[in-house]
PDB file of N, CA and C in Angstrom:
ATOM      1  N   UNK A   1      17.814 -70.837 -36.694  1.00  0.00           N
ATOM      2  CA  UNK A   1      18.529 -69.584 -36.818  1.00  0.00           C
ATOM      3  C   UNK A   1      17.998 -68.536 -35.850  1.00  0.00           C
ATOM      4  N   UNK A   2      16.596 -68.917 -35.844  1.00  0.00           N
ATOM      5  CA  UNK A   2      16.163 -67.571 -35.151  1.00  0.00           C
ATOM      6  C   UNK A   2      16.050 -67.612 -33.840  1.00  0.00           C
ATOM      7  N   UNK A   3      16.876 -69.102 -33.211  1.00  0.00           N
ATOM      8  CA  UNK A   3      16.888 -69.087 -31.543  1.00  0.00           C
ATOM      9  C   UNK A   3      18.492 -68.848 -31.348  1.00  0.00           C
ATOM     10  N   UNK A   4      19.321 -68.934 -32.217  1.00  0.00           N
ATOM     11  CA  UNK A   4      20.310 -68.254 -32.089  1.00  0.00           C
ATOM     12  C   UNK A   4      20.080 -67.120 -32.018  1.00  0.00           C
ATOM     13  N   UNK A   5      19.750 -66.538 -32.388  1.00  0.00           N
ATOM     14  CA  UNK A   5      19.964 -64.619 -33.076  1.00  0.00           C
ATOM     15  C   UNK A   5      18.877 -64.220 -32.087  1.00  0.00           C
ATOM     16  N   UNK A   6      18.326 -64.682 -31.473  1.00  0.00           N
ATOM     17  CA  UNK A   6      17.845 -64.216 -30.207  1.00  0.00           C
ATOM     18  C   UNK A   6      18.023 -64.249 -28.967  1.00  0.00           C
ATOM     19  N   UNK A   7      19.624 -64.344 -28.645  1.00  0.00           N
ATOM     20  CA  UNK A   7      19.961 -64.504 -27.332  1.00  0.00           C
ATOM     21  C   UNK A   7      21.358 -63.870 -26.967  1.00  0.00           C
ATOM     22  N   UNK A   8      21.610 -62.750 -28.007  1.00  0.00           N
ATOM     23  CA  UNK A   8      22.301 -61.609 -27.771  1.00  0.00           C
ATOM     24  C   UNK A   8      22.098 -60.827 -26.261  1.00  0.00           C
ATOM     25  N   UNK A   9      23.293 -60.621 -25.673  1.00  0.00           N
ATOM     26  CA  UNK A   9      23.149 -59.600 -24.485  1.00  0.00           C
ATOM     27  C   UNK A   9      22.198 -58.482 -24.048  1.00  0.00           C
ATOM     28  N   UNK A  10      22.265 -58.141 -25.358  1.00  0.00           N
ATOM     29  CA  UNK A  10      20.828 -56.641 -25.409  1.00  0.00           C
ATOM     30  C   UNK A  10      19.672 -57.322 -25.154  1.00  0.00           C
ATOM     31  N   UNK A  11      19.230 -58.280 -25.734  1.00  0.00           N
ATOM     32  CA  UNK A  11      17.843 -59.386 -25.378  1.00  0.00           C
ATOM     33  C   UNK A  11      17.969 -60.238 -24.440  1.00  0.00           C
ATOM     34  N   UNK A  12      17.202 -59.352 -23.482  1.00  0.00           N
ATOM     35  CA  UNK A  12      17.192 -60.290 -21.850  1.00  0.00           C
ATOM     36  C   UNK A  12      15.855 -60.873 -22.277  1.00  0.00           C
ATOM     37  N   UNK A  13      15.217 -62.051 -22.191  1.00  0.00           N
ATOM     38  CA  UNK A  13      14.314 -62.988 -22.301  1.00  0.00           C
ATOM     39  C   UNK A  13      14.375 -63.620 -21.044  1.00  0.00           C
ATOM     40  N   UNK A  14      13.279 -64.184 -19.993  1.00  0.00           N
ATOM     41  CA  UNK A  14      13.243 -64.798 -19.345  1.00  0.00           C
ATOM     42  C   UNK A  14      13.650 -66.078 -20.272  1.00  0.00           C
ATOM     43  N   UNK A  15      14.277 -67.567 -19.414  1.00  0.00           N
ATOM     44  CA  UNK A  15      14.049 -68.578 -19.949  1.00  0.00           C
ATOM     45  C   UNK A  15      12.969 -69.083 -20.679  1.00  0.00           C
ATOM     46  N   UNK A  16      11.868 -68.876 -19.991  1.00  0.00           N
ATOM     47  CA  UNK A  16      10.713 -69.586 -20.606  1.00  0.00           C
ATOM     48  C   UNK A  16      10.036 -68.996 -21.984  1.00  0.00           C
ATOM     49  N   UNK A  17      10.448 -68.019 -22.034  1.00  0.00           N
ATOM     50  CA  UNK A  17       9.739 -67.563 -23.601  1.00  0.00           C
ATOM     51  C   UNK A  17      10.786 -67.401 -24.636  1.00  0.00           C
ATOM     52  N   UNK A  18      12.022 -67.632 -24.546  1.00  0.00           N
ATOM     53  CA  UNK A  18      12.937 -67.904 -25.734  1.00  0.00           C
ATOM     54  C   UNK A  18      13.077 -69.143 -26.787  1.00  0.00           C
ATOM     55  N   UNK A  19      11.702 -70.166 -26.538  1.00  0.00           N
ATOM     56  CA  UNK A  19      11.455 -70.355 -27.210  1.00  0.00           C
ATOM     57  C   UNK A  19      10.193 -70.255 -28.140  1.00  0.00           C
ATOM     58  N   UNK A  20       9.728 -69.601 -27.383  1.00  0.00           N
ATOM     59  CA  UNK A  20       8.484 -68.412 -28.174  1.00  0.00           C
ATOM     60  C   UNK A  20       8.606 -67.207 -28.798  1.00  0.00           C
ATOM     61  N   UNK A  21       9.747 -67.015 -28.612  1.00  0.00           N
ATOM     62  CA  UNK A  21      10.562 -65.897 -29.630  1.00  0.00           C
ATOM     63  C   UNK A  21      10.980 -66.264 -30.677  1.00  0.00           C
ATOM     64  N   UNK A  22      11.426 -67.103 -30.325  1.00  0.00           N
ATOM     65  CA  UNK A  22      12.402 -68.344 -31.670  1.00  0.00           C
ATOM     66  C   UNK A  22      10.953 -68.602 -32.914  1.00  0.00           C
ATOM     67  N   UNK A  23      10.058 -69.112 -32.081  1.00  0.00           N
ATOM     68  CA  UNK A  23       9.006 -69.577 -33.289  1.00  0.00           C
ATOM     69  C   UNK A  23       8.309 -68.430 -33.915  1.00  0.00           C
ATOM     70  N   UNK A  24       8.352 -67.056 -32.829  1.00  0.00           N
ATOM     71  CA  UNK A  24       7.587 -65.475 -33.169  1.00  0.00           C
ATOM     72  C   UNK A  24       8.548 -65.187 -34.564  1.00  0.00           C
ATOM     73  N   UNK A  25      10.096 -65.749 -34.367  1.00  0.00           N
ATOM     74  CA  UNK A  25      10.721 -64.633 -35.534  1.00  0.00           C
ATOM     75  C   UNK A  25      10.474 -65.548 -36.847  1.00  0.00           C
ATOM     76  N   UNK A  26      10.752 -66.743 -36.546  1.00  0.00           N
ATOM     77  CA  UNK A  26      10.563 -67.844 -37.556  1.00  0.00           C
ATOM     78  C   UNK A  26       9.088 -67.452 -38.677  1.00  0.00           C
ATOM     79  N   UNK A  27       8.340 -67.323 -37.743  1.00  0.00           N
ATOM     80  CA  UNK A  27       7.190 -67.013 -38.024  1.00  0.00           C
ATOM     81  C   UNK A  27       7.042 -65.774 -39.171  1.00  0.00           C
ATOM     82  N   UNK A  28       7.952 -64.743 -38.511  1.00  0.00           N
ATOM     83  CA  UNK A  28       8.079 -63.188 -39.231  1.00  0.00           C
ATOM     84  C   UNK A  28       8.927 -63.616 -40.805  1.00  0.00           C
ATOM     85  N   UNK A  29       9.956 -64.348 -40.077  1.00  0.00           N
ATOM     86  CA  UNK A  29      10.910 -64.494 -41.280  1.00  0.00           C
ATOM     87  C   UNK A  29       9.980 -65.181 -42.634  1.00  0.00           C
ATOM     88  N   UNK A  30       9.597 -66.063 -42.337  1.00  0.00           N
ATOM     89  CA  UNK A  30       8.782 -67.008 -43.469  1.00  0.00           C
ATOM     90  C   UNK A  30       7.859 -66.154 -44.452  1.00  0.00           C
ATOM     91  N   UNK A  31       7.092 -65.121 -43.373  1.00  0.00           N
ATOM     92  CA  UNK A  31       6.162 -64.318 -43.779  1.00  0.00           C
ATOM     93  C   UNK A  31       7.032 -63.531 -44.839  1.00  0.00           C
ATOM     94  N   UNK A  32       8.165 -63.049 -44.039  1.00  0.00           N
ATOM     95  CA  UNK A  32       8.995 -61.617 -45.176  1.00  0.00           C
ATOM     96  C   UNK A  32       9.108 -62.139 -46.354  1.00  0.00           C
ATOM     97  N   UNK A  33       9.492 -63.705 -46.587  1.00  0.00           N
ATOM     98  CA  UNK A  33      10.339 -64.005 -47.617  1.00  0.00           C
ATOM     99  C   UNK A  33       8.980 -64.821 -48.744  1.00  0.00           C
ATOM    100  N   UNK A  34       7.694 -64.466 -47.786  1.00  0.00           N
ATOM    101  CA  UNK A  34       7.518 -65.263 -48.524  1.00  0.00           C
ATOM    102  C   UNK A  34       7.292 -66.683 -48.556  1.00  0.00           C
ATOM    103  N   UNK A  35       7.485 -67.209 -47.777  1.00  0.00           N
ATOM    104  CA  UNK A  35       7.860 -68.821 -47.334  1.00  0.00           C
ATOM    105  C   UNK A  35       6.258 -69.066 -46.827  1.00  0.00           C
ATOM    106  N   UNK A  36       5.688 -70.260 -47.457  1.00  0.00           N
ATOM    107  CA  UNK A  36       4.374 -71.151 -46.401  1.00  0.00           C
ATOM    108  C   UNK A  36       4.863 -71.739 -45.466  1.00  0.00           C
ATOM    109  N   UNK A  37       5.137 -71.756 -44.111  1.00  0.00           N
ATOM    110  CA  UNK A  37       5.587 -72.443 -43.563  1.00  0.00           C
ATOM    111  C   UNK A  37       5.331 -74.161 -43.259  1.00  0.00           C
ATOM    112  N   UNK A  38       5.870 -74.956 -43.310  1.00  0.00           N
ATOM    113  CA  UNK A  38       5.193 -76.480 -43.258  1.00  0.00           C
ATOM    114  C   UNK A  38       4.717 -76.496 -41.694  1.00  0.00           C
ATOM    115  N   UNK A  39       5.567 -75.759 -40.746  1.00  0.00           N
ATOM    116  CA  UNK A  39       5.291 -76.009 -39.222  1.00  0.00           C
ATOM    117  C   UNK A  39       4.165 -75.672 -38.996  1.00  0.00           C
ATOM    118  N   UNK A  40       3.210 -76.194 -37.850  1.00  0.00           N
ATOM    119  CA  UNK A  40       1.861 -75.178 -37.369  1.00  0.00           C
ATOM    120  C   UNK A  40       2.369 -74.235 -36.453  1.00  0.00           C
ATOM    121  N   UNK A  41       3.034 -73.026 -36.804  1.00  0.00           N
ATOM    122  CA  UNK A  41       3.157 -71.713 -35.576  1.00  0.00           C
ATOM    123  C   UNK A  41       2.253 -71.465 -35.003  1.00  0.00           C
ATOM    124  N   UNK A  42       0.873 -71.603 -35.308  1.00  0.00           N
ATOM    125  CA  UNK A  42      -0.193 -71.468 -34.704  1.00  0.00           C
ATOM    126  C   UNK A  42      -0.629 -72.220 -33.260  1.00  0.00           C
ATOM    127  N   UNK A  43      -0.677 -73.247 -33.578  1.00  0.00           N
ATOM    128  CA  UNK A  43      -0.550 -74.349 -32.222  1.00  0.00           C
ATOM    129  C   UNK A  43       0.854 -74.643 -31.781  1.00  0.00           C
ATOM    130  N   UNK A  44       1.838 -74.237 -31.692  1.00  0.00           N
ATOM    131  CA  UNK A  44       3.234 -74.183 -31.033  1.00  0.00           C
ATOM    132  C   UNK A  44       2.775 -73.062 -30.110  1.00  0.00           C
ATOM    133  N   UNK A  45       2.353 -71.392 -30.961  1.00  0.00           N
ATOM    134  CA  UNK A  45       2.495 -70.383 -30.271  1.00  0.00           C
ATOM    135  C   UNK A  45       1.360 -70.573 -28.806  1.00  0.00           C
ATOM    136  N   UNK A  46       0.533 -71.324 -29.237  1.00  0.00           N
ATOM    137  CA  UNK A  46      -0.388 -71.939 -28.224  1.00  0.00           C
ATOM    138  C   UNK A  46      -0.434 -72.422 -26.713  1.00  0.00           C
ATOM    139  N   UNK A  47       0.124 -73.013 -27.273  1.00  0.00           N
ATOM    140  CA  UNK A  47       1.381 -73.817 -26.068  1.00  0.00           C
ATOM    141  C   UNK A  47       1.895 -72.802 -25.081  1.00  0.00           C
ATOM    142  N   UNK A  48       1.990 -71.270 -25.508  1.00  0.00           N
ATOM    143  CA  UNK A  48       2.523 -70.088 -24.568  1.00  0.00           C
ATOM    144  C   UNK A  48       1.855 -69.919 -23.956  1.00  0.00           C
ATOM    145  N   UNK A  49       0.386 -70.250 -24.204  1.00  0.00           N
ATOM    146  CA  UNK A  49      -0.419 -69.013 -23.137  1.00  0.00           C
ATOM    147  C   UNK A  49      -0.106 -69.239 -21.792  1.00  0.00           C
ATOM    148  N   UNK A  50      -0.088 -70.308 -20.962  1.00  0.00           N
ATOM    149  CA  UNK A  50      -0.102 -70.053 -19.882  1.00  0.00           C
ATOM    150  C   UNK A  50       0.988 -68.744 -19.271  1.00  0.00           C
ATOM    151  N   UNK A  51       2.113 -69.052 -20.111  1.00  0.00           N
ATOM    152  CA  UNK A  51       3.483 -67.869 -19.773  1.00  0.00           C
ATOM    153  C   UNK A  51       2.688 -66.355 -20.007  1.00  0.00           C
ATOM    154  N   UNK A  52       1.520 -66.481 -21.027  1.00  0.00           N
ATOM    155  CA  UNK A  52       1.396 -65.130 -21.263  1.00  0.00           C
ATOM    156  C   UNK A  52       0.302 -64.794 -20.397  1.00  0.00           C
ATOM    157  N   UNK A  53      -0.378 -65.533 -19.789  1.00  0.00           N
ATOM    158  CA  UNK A  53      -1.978 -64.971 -19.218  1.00  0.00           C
ATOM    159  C   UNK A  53      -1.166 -64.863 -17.470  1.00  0.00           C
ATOM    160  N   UNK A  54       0.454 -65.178 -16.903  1.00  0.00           N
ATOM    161  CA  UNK A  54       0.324 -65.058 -16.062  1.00  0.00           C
ATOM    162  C   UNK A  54       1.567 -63.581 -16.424  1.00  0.00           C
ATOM    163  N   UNK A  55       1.749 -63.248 -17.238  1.00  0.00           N
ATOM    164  CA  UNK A  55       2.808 -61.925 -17.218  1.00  0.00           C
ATOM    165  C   UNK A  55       2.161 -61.438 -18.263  1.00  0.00           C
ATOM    166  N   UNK A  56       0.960 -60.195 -18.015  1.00  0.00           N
ATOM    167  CA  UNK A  56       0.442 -59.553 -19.572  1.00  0.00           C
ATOM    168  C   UNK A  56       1.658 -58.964 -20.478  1.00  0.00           C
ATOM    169  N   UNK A  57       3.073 -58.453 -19.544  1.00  0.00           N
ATOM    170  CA  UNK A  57       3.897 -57.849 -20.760  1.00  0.00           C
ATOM    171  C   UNK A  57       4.940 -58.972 -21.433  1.00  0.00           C
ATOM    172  N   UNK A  58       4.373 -60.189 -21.274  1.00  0.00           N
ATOM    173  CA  UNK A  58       5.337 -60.860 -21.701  1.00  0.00           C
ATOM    174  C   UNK A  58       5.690 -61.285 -23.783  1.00  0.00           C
ATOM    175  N   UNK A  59       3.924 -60.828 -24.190  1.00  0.00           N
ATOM    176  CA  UNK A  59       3.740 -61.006 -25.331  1.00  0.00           C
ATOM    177  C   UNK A  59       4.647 -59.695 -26.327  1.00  0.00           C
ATOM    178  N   UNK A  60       4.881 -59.000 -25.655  1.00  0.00           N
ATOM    179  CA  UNK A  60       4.940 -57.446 -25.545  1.00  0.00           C
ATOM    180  C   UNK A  60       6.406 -58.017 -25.559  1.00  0.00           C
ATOM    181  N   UNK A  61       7.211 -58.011 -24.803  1.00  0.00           N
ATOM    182  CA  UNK A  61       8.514 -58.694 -24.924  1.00  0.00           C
ATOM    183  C   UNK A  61       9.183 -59.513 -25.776  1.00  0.00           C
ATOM    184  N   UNK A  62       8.306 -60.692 -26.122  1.00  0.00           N
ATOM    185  CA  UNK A  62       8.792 -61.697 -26.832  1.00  0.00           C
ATOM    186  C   UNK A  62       8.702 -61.415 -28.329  1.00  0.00           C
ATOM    187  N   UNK A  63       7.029 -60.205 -28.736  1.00  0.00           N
ATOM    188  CA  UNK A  63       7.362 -60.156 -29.986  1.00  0.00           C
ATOM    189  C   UNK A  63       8.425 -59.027 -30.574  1.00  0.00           C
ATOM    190  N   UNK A  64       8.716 -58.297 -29.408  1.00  0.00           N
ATOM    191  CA  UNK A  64      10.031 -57.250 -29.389  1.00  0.00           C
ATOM    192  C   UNK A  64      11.012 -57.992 -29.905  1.00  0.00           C
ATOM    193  N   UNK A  65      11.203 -58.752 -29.253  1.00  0.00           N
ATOM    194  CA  UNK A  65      12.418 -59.931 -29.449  1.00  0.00           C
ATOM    195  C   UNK A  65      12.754 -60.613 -30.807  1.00  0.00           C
ATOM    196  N   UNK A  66      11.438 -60.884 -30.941  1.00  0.00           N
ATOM    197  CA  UNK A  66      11.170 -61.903 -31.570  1.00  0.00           C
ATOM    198  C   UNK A  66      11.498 -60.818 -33.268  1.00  0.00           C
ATOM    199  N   UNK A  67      11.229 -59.483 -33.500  1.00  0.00           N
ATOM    200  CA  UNK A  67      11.311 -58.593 -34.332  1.00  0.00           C
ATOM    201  C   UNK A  67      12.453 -58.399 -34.996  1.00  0.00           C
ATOM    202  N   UNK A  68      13.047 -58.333 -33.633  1.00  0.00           N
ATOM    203  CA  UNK A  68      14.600 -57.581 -33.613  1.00  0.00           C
ATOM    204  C   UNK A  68      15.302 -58.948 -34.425  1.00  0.00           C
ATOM    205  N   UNK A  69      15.323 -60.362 -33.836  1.00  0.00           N
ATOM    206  CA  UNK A  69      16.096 -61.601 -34.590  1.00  0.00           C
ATOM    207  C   UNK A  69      15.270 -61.770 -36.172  1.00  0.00           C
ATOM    208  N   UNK A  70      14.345 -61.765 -36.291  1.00  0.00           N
ATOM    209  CA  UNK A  70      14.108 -61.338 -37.691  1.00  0.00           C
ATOM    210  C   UNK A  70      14.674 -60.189 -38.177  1.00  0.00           C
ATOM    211  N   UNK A  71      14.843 -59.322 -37.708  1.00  0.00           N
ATOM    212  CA  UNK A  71      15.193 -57.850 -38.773  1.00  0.00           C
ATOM    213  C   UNK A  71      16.968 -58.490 -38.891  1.00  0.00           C
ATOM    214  N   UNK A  72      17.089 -58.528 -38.080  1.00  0.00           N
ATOM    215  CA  UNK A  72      18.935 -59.099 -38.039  1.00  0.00           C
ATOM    216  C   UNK A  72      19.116 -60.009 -39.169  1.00  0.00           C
ATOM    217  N   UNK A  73      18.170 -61.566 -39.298  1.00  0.00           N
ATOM    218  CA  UNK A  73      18.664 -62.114 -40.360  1.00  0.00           C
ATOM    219  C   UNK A  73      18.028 -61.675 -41.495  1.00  0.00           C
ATOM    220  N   UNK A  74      16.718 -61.486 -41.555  1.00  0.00           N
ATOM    221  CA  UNK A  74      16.777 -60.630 -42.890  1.00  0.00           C
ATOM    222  C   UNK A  74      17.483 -59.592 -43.364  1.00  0.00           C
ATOM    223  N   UNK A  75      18.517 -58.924 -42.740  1.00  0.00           N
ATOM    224  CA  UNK A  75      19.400 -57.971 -43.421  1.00  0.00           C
ATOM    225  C   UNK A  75      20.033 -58.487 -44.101  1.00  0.00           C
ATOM    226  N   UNK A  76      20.897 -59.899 -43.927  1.00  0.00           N
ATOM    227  CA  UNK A  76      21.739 -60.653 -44.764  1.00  0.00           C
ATOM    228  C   UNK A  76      21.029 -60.752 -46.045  1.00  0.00           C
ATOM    229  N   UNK A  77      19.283 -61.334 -45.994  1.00  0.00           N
ATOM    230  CA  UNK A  77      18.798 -61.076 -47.352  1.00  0.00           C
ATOM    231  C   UNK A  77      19.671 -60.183 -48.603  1.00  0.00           C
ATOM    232  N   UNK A  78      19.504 -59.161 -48.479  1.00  0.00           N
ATOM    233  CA  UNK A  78      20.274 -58.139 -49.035  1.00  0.00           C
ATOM    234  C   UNK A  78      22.148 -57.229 -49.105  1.00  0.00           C
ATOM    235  N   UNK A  79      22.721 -58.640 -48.375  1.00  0.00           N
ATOM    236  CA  UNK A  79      24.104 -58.046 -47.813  1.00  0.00           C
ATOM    237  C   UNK A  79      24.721 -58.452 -49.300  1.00  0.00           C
ATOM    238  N   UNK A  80      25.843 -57.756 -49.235  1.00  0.00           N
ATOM    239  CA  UNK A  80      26.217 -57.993 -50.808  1.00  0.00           C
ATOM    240  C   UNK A  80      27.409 -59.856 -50.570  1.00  0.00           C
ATOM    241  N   UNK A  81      27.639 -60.453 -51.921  1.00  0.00           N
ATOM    242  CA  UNK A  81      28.368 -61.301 -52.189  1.00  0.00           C
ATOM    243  C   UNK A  81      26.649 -62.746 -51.419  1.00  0.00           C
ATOM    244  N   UNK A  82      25.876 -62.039 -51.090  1.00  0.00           N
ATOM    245  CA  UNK A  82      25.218 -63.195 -50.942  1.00  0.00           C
ATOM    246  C   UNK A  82      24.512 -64.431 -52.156  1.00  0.00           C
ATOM    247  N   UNK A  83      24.154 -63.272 -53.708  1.00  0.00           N
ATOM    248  CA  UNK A  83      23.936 -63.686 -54.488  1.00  0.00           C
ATOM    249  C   UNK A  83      25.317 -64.637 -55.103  1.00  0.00           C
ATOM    250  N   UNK A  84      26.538 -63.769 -55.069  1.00  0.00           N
ATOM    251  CA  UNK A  84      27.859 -64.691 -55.398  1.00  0.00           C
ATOM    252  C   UNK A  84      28.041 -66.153 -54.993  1.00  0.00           C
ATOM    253  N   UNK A  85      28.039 -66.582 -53.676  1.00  0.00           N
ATOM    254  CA  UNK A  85      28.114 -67.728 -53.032  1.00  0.00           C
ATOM    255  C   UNK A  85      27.008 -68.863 -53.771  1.00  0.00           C
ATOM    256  N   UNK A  86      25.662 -68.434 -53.873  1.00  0.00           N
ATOM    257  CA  UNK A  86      24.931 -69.176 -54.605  1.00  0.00           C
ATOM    258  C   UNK A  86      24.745 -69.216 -56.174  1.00  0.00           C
ATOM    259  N   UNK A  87      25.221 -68.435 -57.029  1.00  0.00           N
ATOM    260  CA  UNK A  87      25.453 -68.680 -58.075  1.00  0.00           C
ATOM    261  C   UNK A  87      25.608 -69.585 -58.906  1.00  0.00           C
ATOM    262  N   UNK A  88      27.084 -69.989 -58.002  1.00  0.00           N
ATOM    263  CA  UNK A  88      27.664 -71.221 -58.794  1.00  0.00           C
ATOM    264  C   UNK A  88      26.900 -72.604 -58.711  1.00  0.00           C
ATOM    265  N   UNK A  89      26.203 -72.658 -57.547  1.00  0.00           N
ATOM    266  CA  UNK A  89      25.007 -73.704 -57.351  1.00  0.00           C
ATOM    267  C   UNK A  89      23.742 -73.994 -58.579  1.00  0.00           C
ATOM    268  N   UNK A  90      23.074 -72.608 -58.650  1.00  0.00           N
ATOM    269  CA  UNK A  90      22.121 -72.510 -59.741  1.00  0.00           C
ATOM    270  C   UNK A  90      23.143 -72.728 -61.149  1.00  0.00           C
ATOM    271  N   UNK A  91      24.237 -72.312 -61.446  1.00  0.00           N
ATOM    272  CA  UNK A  91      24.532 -72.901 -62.863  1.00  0.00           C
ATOM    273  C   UNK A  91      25.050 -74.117 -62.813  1.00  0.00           C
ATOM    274  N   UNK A  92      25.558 -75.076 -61.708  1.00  0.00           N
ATOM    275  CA  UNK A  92      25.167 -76.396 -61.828  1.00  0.00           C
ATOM    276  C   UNK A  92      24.340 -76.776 -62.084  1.00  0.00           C
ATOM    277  N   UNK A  93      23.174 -76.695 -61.655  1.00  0.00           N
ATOM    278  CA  UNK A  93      22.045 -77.370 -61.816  1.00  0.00           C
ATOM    279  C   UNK A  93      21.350 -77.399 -63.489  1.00  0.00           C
ATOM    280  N   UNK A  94      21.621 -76.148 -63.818  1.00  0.00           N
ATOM    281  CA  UNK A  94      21.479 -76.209 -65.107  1.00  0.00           C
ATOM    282  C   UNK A  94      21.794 -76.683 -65.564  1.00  0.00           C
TER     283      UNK A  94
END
């Protein structure tokens, strides 16, 4: 979700760090909600440095980025009819 929602017009990303944005928001999102993540974000985000030790504002960028596609899907968190749609799921299960 969060490498979609990060490649809106307003978010210019070089190629190479859109997918270090993707794992930055993933990262945020899990945190908001709450979520342990099963992935290691830790050693993925790793994998960046070289992109970041040769552009210092690039970390600076990506977690901009990376903010903005989290704040976007967490708004749905709270959009109305979201509880509706799942409803009927949880009283199946019951």
């Amino acid at each position: 979700m969060t490498s979609t929602s990060a490649r809106p017009p307003k978010i210019q990303i070089r190629a190479g760090l859109s997918g270090y944005v993707a794992e930055m928001a993933g990262a945020f999102v899990c945190a908001a909600l709450g979520i342990e993540p099963t992935v290691r974000h830790s050693d993925y985000i790793g994998a960046w440095l070289d992109i970041m030790r040769a552009d210092d504002r690039a970390i600076v960028r990506a977690a901009s980025a990376a903010s903005k596609a989290a704040d976007y899907l967490l708004a749905f968190r709270d959009a109305p009819g979201i509880e509706a749609r799942s409803a009927p799921t949880e009283r199946r299960a019951a």
